[in-house]
N, C-alpha and C. Protein backbone atom coordinates (compact mmCIF):
# COMPACT_ATOMS: atom_id res chain seq x y z
N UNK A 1 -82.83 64.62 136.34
CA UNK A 1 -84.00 65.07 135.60
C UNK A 1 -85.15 65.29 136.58
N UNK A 2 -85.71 66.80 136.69
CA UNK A 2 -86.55 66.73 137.39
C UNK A 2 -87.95 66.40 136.60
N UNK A 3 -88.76 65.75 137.21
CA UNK A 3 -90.00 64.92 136.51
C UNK A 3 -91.23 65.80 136.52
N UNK A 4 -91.40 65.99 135.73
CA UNK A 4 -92.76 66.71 134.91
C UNK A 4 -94.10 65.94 134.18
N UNK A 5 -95.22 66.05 134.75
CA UNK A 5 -96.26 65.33 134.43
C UNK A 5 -97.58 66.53 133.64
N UNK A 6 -98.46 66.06 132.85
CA UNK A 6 -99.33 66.61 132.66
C UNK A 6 -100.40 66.49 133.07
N UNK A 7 -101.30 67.20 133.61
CA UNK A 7 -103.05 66.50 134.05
C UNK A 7 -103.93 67.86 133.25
N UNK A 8 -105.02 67.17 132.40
CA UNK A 8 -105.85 68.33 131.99
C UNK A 8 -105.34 69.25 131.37
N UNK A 9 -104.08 69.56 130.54
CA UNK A 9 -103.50 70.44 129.91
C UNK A 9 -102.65 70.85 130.78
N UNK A 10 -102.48 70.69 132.54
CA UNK A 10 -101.39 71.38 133.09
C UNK A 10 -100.08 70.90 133.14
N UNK A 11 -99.22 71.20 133.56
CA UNK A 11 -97.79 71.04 133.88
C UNK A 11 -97.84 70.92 134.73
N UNK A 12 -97.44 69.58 136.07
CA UNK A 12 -96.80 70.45 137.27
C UNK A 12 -95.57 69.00 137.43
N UNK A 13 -94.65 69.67 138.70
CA UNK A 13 -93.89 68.68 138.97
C UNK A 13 -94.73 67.84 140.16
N UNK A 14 -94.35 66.32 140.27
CA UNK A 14 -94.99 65.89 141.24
C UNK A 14 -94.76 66.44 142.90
N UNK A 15 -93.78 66.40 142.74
CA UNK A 15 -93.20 66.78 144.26
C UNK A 15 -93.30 68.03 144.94
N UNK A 16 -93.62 69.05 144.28
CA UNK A 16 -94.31 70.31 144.81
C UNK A 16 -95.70 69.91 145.40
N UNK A 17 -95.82 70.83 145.97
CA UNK A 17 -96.79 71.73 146.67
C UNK A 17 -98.29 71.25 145.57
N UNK A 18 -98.12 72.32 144.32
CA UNK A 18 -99.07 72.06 143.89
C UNK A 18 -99.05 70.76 142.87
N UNK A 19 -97.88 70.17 142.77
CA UNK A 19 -98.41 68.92 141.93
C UNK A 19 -98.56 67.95 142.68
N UNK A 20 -98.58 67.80 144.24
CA UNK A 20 -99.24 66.69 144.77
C UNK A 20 -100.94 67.48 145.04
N UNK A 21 -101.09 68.57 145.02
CA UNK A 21 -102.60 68.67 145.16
C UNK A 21 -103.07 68.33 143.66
N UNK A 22 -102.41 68.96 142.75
CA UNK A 22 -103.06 68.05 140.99
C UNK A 22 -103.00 66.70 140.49
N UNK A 23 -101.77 66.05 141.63
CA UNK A 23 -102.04 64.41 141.56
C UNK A 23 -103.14 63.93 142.33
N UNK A 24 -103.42 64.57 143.90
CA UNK A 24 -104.65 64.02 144.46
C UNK A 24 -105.77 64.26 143.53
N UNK A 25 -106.10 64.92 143.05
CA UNK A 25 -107.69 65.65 142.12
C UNK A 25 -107.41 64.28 141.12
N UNK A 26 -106.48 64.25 140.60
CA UNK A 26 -106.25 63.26 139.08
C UNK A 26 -106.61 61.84 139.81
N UNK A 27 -106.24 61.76 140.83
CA UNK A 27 -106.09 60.22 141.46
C UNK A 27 -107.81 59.83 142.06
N UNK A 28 -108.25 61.28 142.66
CA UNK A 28 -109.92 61.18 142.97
C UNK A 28 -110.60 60.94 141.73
N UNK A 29 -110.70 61.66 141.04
CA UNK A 29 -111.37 62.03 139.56
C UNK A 29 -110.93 61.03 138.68
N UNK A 30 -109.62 60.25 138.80
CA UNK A 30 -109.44 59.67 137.41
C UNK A 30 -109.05 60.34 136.12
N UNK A 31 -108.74 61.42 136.30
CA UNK A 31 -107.93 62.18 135.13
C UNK A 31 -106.82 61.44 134.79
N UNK A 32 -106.89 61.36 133.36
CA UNK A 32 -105.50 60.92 132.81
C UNK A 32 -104.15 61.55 133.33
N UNK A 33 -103.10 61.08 132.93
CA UNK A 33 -101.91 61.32 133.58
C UNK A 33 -100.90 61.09 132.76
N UNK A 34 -99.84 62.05 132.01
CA UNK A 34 -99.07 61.88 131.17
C UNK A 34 -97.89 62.07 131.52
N UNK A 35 -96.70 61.48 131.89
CA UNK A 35 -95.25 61.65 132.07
C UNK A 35 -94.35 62.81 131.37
N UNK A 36 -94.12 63.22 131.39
CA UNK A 36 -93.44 64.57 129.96
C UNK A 36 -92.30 63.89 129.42
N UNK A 37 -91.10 62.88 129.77
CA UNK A 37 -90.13 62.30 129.66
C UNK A 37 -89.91 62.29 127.80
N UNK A 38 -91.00 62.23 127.77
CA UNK A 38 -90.85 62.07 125.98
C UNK A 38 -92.17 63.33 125.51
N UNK A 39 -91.73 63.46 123.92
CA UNK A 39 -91.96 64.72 123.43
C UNK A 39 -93.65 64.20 123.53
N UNK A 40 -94.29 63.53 123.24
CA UNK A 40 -95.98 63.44 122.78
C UNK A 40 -96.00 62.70 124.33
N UNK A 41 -95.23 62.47 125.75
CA UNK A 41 -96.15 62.03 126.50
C UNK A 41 -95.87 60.12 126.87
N UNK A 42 -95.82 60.11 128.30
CA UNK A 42 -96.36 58.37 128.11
C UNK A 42 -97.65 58.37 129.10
N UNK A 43 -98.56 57.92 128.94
CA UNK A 43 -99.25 57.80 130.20
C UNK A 43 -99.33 56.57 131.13
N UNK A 44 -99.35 57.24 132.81
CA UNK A 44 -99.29 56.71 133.88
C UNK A 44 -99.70 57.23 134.85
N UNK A 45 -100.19 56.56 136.08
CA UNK A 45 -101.46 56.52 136.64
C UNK A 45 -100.57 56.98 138.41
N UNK A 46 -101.63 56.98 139.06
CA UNK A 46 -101.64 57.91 140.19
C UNK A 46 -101.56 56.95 141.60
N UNK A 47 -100.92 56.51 142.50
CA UNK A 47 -100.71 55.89 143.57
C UNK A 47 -100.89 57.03 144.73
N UNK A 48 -101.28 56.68 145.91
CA UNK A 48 -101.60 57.13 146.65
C UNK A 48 -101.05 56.01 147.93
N UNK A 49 -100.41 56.93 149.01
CA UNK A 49 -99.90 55.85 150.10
C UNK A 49 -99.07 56.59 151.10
N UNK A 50 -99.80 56.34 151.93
CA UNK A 50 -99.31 57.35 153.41
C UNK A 50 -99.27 59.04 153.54
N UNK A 51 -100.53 59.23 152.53
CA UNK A 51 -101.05 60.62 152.70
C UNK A 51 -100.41 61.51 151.40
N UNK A 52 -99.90 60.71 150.37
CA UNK A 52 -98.92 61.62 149.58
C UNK A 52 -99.03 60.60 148.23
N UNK A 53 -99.01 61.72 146.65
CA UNK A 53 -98.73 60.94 145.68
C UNK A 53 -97.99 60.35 145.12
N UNK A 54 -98.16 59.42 144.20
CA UNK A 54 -97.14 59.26 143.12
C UNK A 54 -97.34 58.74 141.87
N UNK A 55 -96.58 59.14 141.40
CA UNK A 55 -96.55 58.73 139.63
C UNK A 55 -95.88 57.65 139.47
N UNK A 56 -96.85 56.62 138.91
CA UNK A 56 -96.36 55.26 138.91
C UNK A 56 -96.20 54.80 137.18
N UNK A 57 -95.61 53.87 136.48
CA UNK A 57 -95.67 53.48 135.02
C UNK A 57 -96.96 52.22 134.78
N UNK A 58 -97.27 52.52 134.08
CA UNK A 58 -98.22 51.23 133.30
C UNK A 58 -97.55 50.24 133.07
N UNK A 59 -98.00 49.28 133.30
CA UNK A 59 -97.68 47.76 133.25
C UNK A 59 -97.25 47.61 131.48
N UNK A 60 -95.49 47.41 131.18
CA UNK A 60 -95.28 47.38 129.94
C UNK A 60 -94.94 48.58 129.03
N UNK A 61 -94.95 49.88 130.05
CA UNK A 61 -94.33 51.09 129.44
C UNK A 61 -92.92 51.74 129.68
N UNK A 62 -92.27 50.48 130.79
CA UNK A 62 -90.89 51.24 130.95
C UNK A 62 -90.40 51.53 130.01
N UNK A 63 -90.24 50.60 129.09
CA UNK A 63 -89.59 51.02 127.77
C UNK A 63 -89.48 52.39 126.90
N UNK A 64 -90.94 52.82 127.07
CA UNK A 64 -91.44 53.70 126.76
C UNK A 64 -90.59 55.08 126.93
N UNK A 65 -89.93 55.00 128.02
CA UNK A 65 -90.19 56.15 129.81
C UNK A 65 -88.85 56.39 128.68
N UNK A 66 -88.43 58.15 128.57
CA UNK A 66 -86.73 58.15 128.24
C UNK A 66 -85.93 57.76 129.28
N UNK A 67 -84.40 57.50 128.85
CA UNK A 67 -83.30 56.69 130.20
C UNK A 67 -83.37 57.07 130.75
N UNK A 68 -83.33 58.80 131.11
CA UNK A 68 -83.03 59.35 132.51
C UNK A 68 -84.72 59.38 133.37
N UNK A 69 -85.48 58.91 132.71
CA UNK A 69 -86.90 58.92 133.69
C UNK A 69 -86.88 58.29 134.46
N UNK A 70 -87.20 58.34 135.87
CA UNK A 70 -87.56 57.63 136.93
C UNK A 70 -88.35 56.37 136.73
N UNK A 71 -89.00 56.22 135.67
CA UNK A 71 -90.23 55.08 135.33
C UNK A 71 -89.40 54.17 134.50
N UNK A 72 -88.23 54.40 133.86
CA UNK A 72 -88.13 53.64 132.68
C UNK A 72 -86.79 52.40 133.11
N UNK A 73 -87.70 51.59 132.59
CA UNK A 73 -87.54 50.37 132.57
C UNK A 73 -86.60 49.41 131.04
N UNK A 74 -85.79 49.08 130.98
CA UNK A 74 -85.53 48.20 129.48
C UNK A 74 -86.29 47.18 129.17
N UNK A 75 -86.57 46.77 128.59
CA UNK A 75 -87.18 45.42 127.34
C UNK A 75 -86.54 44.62 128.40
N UNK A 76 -87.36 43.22 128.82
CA UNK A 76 -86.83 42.37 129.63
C UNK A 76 -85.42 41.58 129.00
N UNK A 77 -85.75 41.57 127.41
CA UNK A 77 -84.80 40.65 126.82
C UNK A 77 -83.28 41.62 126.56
N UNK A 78 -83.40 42.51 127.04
CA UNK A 78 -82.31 43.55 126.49
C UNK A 78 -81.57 43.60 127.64
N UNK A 79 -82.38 43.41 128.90
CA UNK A 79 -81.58 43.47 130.14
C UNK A 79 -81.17 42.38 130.57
């Protein structure tokens, strides 16, 4: 699954070109940050580390994340 995020109404993937320049702006600015993994969205926030972004999960949303997302995590009691 390639991973698709939203910032400000856009689309981009993180790992391009232009979605690490729309993760830096989101990560300066504080723009929200929505995962696409699921149909309405999860939101998660912006890491920054050794010159390059990333899309990280909120504390308590793996669950959230669909299976094949990079973020998603099971219910501690399920695992």
């Amino acid at each position: 699954m390639e991973r698709r995020v939203e910032i400000g109404g856009v689309v981009v993937a993180p790992e391009s070109g232009a979605g690490q320049l729309a993760l830096e702006r989101a990560h300066r600015e504080r723009h929200p940050v929505r995962c696409l993994c699921q149909e309405k969205g999860v939101p998660v926030y912006v890491a920054a580390f050794d010159g390059k972004f990333y899309v990280k999960r909120l504390p308590g949303t793996g669950s959230k994340h669909a299976r094949d997302c990079p973020s998603f995590e099971p219910l501690e009691r399920l695992s």
